[in-house]
Protein backbone atom coordinates (compact mmCIF):
# COMPACT_ATOMS: atom_id res chain seq x y z
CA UNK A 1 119.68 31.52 90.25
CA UNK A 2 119.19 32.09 93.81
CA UNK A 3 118.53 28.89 96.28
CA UNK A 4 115.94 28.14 98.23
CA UNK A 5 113.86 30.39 96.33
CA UNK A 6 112.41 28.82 94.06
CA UNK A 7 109.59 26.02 94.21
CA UNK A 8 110.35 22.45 93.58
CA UNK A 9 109.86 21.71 89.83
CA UNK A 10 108.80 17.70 89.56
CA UNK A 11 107.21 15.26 87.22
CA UNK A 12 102.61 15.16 88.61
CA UNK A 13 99.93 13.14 87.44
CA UNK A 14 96.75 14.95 86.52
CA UNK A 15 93.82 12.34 86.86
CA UNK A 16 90.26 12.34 84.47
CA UNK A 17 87.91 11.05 87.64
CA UNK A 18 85.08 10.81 84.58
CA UNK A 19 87.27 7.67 82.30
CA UNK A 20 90.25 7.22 84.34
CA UNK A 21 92.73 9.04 81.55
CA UNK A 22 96.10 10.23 82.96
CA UNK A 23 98.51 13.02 82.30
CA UNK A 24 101.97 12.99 83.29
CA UNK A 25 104.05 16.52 82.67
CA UNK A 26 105.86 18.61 85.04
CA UNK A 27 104.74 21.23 87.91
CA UNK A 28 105.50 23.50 90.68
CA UNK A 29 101.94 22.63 92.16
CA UNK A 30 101.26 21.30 95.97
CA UNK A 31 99.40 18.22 96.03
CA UNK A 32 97.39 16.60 99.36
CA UNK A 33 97.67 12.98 97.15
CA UNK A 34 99.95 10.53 95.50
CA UNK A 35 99.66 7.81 92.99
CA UNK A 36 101.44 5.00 92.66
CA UNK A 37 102.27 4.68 88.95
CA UNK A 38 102.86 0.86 86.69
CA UNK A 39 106.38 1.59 86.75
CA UNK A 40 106.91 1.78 90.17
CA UNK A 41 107.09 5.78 90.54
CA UNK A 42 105.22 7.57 92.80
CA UNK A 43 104.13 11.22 91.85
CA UNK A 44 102.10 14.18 93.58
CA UNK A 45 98.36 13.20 92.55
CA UNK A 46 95.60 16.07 90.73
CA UNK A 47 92.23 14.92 90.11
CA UNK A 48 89.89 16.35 87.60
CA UNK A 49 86.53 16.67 86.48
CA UNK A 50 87.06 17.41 83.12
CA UNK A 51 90.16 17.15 80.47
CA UNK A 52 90.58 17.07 76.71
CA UNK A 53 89.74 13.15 76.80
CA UNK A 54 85.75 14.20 78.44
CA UNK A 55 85.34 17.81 77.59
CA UNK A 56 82.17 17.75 74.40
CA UNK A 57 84.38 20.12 72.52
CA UNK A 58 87.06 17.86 72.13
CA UNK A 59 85.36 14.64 72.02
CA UNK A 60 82.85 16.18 69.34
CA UNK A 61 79.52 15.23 71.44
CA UNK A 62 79.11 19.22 72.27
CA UNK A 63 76.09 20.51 70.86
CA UNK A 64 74.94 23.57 69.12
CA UNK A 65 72.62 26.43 70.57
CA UNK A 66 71.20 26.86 67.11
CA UNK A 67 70.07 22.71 66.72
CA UNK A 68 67.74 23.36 69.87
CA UNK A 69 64.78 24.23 68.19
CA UNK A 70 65.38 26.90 66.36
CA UNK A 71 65.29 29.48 68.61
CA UNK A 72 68.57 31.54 67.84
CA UNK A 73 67.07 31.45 64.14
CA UNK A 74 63.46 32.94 65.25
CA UNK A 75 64.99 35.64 67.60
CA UNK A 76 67.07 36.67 64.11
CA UNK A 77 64.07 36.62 62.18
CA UNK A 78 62.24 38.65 64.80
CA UNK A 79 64.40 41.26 65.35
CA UNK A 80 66.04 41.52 62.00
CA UNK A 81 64.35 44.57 60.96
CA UNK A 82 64.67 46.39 64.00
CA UNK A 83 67.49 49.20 64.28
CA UNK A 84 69.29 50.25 67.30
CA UNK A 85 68.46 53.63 69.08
């Protein structure tokens, strides 16, 4: 590989702002902030809004279009005899 071509490739915390959950992998990403980890280490910083620890699909608390009230059921029913032009 060429040098000095290539972006720096280091260990970044991604941040949950919503519970506080943290991710540590690896990234070529620019980051304005640092943390200070538990261990001692400090790493580049990314805060979130969402992750798989908040998001309703993978916490289970999303909810269906069809459980409000029916109405994907009643558009069927309305427009179940009806064929395209």
């Amino acid at each position: 590989m060429k040098e000095g071509i290539h972006p720096e490739y280091r260990d970044v915390c991604f941040l949950d702002q919503s519970n506080g959950f943290q991710i540590i992998t690896r990234s070529t990403a620019t980051a304005r902030e640092t943390i200070k980890l538990d261990d001692g280490r400090e790493m580049p910083l990314f805060k979130l809004e969402t992750s798989s620890e908040s998001h309703p699909f993978y916490t289970g608390t999303q909810k269906s279009v069809d459980s409000m009230g029916g109405r994907v059921e009643r558009f069927r029913n309305r427009y179940a005899n009806r064929t395209a032009k």
